[in-house]
Protein backbone atom coordinates (compact mmCIF):
# COMPACT_ATOMS: atom_id res chain seq x y z
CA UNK A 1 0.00 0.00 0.00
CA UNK A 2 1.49 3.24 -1.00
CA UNK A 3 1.33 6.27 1.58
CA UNK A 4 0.72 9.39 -0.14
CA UNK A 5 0.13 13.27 1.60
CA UNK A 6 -2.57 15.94 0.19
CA UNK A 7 -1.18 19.50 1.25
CA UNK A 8 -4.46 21.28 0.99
CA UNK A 9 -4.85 25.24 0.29
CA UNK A 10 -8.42 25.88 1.79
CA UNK A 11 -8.22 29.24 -0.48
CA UNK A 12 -6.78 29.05 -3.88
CA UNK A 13 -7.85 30.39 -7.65
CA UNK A 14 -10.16 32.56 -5.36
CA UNK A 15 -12.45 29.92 -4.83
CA UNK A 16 -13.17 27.97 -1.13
CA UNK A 17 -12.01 24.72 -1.86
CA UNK A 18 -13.49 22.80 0.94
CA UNK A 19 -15.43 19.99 -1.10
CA UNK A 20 -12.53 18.70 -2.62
CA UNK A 21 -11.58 17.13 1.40
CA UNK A 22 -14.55 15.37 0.98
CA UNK A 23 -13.83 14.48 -2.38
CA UNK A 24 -10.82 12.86 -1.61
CA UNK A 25 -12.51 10.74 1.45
CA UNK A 26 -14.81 9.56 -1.20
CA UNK A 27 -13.46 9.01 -4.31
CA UNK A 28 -9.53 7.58 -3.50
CA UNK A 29 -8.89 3.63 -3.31
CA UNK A 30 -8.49 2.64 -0.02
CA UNK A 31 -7.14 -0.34 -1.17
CA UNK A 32 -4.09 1.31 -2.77
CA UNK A 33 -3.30 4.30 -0.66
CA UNK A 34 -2.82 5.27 3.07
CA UNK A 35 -3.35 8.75 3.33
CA UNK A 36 -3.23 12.15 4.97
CA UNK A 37 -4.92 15.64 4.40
CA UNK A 38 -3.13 18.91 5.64
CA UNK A 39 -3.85 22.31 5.14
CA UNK A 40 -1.40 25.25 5.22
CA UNK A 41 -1.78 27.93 7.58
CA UNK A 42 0.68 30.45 6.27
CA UNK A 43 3.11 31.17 2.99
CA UNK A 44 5.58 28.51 2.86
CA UNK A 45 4.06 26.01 5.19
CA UNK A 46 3.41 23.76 2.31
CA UNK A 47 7.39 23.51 1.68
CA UNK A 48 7.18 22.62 5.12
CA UNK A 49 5.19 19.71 5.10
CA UNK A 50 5.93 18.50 1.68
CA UNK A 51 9.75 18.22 3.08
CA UNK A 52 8.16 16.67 6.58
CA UNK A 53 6.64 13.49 3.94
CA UNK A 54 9.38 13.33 2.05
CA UNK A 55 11.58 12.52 5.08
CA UNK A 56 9.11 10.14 6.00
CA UNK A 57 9.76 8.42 2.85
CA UNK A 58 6.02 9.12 1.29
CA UNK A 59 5.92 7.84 -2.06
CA UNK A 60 3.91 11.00 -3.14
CA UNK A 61 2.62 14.75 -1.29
CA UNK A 62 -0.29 16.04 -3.88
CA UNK A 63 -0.49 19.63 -4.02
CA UNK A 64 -4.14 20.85 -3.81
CA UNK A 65 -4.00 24.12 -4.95
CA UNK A 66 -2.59 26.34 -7.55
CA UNK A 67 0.68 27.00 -8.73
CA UNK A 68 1.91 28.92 -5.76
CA UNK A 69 0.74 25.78 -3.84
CA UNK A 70 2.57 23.76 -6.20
CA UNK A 71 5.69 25.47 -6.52
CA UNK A 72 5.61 25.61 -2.36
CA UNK A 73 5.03 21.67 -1.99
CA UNK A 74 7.64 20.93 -5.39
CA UNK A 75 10.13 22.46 -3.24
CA UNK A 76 10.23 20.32 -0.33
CA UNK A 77 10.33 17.06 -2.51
CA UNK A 78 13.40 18.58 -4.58
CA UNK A 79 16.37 15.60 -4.31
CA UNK A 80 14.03 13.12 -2.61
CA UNK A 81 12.54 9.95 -4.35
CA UNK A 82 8.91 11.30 -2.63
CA UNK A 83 7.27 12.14 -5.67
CA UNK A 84 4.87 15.72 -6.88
CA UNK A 85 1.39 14.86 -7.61
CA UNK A 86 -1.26 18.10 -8.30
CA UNK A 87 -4.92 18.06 -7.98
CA UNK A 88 -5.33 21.74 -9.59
CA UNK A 89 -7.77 24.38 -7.77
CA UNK A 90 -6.05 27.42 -8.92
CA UNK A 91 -6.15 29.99 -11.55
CA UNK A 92 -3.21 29.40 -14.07
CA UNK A 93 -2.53 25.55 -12.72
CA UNK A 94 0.61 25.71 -16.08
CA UNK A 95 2.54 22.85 -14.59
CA UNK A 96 -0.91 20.79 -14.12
CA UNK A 97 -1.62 21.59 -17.53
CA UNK A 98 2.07 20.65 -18.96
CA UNK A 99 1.71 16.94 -17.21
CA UNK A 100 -2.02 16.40 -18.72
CA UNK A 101 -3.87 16.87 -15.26
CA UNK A 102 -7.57 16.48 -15.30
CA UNK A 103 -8.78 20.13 -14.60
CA UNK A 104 -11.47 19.00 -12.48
CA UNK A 105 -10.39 17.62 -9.02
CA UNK A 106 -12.74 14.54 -9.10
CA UNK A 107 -10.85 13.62 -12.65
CA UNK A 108 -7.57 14.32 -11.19
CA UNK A 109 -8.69 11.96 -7.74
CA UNK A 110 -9.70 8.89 -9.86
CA UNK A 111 -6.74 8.92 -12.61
CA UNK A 112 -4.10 7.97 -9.45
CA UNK A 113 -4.98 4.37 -9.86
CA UNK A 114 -3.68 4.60 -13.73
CA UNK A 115 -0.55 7.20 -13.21
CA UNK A 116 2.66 6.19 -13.71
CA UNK A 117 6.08 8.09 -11.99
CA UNK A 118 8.59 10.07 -14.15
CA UNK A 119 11.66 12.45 -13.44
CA UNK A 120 11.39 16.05 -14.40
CA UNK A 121 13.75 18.93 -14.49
CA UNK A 122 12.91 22.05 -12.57
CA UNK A 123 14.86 25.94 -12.77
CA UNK A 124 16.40 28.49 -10.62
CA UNK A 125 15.75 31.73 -10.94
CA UNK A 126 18.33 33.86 -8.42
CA UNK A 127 18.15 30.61 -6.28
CA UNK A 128 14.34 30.40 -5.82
CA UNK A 129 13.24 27.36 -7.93
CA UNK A 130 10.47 27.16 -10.36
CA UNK A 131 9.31 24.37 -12.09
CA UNK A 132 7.02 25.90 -15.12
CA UNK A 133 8.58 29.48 -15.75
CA UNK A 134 9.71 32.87 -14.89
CA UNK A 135 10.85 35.81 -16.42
CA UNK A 136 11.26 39.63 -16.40
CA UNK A 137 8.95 42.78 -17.96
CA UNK A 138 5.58 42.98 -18.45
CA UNK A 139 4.19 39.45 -17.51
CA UNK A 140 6.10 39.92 -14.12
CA UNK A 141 4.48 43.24 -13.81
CA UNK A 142 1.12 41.64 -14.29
CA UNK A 143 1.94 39.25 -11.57
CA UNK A 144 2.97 42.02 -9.37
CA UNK A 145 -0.13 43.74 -10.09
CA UNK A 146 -2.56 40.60 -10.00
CA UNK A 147 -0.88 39.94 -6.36
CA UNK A 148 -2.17 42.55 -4.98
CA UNK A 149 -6.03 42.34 -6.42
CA UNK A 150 -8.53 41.56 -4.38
CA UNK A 151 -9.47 38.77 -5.74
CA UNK A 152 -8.14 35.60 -8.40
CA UNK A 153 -9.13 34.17 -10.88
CA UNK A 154 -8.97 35.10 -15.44
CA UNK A 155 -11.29 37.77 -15.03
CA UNK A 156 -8.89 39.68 -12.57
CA UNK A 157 -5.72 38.58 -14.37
CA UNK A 158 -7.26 40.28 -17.97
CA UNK A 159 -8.31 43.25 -15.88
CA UNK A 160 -4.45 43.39 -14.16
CA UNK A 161 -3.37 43.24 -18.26
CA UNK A 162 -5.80 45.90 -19.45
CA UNK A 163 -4.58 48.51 -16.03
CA UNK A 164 -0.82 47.97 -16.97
CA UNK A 165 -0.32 47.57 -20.94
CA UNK A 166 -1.01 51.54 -21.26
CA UNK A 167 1.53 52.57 -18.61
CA UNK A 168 4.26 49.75 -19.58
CA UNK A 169 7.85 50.81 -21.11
CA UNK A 170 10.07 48.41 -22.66
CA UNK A 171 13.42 47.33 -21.35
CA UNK A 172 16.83 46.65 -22.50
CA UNK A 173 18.38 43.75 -21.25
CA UNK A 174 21.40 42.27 -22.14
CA UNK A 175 21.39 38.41 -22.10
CA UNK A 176 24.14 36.01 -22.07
CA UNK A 177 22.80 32.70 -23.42
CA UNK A 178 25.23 29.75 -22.32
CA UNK A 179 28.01 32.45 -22.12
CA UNK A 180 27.25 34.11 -25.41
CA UNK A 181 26.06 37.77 -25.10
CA UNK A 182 23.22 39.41 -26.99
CA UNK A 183 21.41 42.68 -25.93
CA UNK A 184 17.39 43.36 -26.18
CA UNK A 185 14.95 46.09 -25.59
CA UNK A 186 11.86 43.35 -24.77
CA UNK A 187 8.46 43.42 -23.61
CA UNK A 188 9.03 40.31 -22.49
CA UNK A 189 11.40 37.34 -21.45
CA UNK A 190 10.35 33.95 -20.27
CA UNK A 191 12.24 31.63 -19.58
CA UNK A 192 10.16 28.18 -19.54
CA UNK A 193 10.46 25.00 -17.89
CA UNK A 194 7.04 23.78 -18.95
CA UNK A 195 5.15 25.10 -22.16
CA UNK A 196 2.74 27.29 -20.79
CA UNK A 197 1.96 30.37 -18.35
CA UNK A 198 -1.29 28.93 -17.65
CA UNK A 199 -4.92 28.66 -18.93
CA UNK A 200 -3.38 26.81 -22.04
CA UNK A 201 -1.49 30.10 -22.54
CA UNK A 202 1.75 28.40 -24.18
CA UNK A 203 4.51 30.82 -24.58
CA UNK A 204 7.12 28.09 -24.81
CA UNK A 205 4.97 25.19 -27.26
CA UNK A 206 7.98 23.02 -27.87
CA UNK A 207 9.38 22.97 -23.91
CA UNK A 208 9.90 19.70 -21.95
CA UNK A 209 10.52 18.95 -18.67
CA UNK A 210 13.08 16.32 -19.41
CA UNK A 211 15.53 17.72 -21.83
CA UNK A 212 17.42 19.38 -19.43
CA UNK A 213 16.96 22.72 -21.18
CA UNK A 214 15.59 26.16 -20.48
CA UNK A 215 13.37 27.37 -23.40
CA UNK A 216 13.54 31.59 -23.71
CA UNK A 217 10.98 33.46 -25.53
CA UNK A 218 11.78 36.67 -26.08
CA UNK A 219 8.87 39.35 -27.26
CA UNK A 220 10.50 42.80 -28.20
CA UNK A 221 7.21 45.04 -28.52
CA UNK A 222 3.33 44.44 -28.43
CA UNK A 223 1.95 46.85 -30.33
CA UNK A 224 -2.03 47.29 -31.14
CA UNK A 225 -1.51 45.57 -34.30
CA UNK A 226 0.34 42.55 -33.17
CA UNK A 227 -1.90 41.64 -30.10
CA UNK A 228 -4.34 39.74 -31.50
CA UNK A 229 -2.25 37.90 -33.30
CA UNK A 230 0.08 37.13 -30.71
CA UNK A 231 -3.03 36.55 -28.75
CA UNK A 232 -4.17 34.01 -31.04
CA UNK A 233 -1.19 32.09 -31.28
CA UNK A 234 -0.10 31.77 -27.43
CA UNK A 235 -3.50 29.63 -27.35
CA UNK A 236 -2.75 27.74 -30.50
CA UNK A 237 0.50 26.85 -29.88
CA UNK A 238 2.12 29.01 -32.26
CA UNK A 239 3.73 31.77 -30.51
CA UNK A 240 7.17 30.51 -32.03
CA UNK A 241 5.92 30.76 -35.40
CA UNK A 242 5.53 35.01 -34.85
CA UNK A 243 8.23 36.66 -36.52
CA UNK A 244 8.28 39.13 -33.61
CA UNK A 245 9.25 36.44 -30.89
CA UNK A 246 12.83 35.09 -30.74
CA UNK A 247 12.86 31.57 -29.29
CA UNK A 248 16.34 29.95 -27.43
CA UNK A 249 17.23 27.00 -25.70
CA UNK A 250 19.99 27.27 -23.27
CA UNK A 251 21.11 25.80 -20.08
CA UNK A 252 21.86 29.39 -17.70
CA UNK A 253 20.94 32.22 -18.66
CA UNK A 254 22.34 35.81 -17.33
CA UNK A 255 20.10 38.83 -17.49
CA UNK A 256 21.80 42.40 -16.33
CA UNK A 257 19.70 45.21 -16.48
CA UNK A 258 19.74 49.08 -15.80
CA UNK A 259 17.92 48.75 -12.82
CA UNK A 260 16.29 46.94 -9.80
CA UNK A 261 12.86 45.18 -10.65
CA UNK A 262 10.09 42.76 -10.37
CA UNK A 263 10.79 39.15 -11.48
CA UNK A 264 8.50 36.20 -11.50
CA UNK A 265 8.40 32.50 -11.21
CA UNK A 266 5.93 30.59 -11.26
CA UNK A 267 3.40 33.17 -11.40
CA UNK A 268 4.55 34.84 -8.29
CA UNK A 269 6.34 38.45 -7.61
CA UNK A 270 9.67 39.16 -6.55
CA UNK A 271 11.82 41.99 -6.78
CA UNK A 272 15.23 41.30 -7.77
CA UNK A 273 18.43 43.22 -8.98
CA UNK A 274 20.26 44.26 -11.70
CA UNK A 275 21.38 41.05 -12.11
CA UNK A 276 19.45 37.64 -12.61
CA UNK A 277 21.25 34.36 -13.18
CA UNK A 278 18.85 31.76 -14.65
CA UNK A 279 19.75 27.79 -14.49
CA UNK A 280 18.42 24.47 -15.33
CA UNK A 281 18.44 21.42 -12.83
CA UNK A 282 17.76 18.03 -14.55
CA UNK A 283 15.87 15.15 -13.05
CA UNK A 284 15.49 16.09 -9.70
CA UNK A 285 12.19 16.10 -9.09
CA UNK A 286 9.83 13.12 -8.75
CA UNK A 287 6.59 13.75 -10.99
CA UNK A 288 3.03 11.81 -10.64
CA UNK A 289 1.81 12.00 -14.56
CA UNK A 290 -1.27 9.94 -16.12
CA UNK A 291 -0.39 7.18 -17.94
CA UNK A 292 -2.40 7.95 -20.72
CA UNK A 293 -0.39 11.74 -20.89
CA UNK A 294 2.45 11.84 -23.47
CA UNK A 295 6.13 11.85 -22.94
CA UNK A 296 6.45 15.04 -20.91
């Protein structure tokens, strides 16, 4: 019988997520799994426990929650053989997404009894680690700003674009890609783990979590003109095809800057420096994936 944790986020995605406990009780196989439910009480407390299981030798701590939830309970497990599995209640839920998670937590309960167990790579972004993406300019800005709303959820995260795209000024950035320098006034630059912000937003189509690579996308201006467009294609997974966006792979990768600023990973704010040292850290995390998903 396999012992498995649920860190539970009674608030995430701006929903109450209080039927899903029940959920659990009623839906998992006994038969298979000894289990526990847990609920943070404060930021970071799901690192906490995650790393609590993992010493226990768990064979799996579920993250129920969204990606901050995710990227708190990923980091505990980092190095151990207790593996990540998600039941996704937040907003974005990218990493969910990448791994071919059921969006709806009674799908993502019953598929444990046909998942299988796979290594994936996860990032460092100025030593905080991230396991879908993160990145400077504007989409760090809208995190900023969609951290301090009053409430989740895509309705708030459109209105946090439409407050900020007005006001926003490009920067220059000068990147050095596996020790090779190039310089860049951008609008954007992501540097993904996984394929997708979130909400099948995929601003990285071609990323995997097993090729021990960083994929950077890197969007020099939105203008009126290009937005739809652009728009279009991050949900059709053909924001490399733009002619606008410049699309690397790379193992580390440096960004200096004029000037102190907000950063992201994983969705979630953080100011940073002038300089941002970016790095890739294969196979050491422990992934629960469906078996039915694709190589991830």
């Amino acid at each position: 019988m396999k012992r498995i944790a649920f860190i539970f986020n009674p608030i995430s995605g701006g929903h109450k997520l209080f039927p899903v406990v029940p959920m659990i009780e009623k839906h998992i196989n006994r038969d298979n799994y000894e289990y526990v439910i847990e609920d943070t009480q404060y930021k970071g407390h799901a690192c906490e426990l995650s790393r609590k299981y993992a010493a226990l030798d768990y064979d799996a701590v579920f993250a129920v929650g969204g990606d901050g939830t995710v990227n708190e309970t990923a980091r505990g497990l980092i190095g151990s053989e207790t593996a990540l599995g998600i039941i996704p209640c937040g907003s974005g839920n990218g990493l969910a997404r990448h791994l071919g998670i059921p969006m709806d937590p009674y799908k993502a309960i019953r598929w444990l009894d046909n998942s299988r167990i796979e290594k994936m790579d996860y990032g460092t972004i100025n030593d905080h680690p991230f396991f879908c993406t993160c990145g400077v300019g504007f989409d760090a800005e809208i995190s900023m700003s969609f951290s301090k709303a009053g409430s989740r959820g895509i309705v708030t995260y459109l209105e946090s674009i439409i407050k900020e795209i007005s006001k926003y000024k490009n920067t220059t950035y000068k990147l050095t890609v596996d020790g090779i320098e190039q310089e860049y006034s951008a609008f954007i630059v992501t540097c993904a783990n996984a394929g997708q912000w979130g909400n099948n937003a995929y601003i990285a189509p071609q990323a995997s979590v097993r090729d021990g690579l960083l994929d950077i996308a890197i969007i020099p201006s939105l203008t009126a003109v290009d937005a739809p467009l652009m728009a279009l294609q991050l949900f059709n997974k053909q924001i490399d095809k733009n002619r606008n966006v410049r699309m690397l792979k790379c193992k580390e990768l440096k960004i200096s800057r004029a000037d102190n600023g907000v950063a992201h990973f994983d969705g979630e704010p953080v100011m940073l420096g002038k300089e941002i040292t970016i790095r890739i850290v294969p196979d050491s995390l422990t992934v629960v994936v469906p078996n039915k998903h694709r190589r991830i």
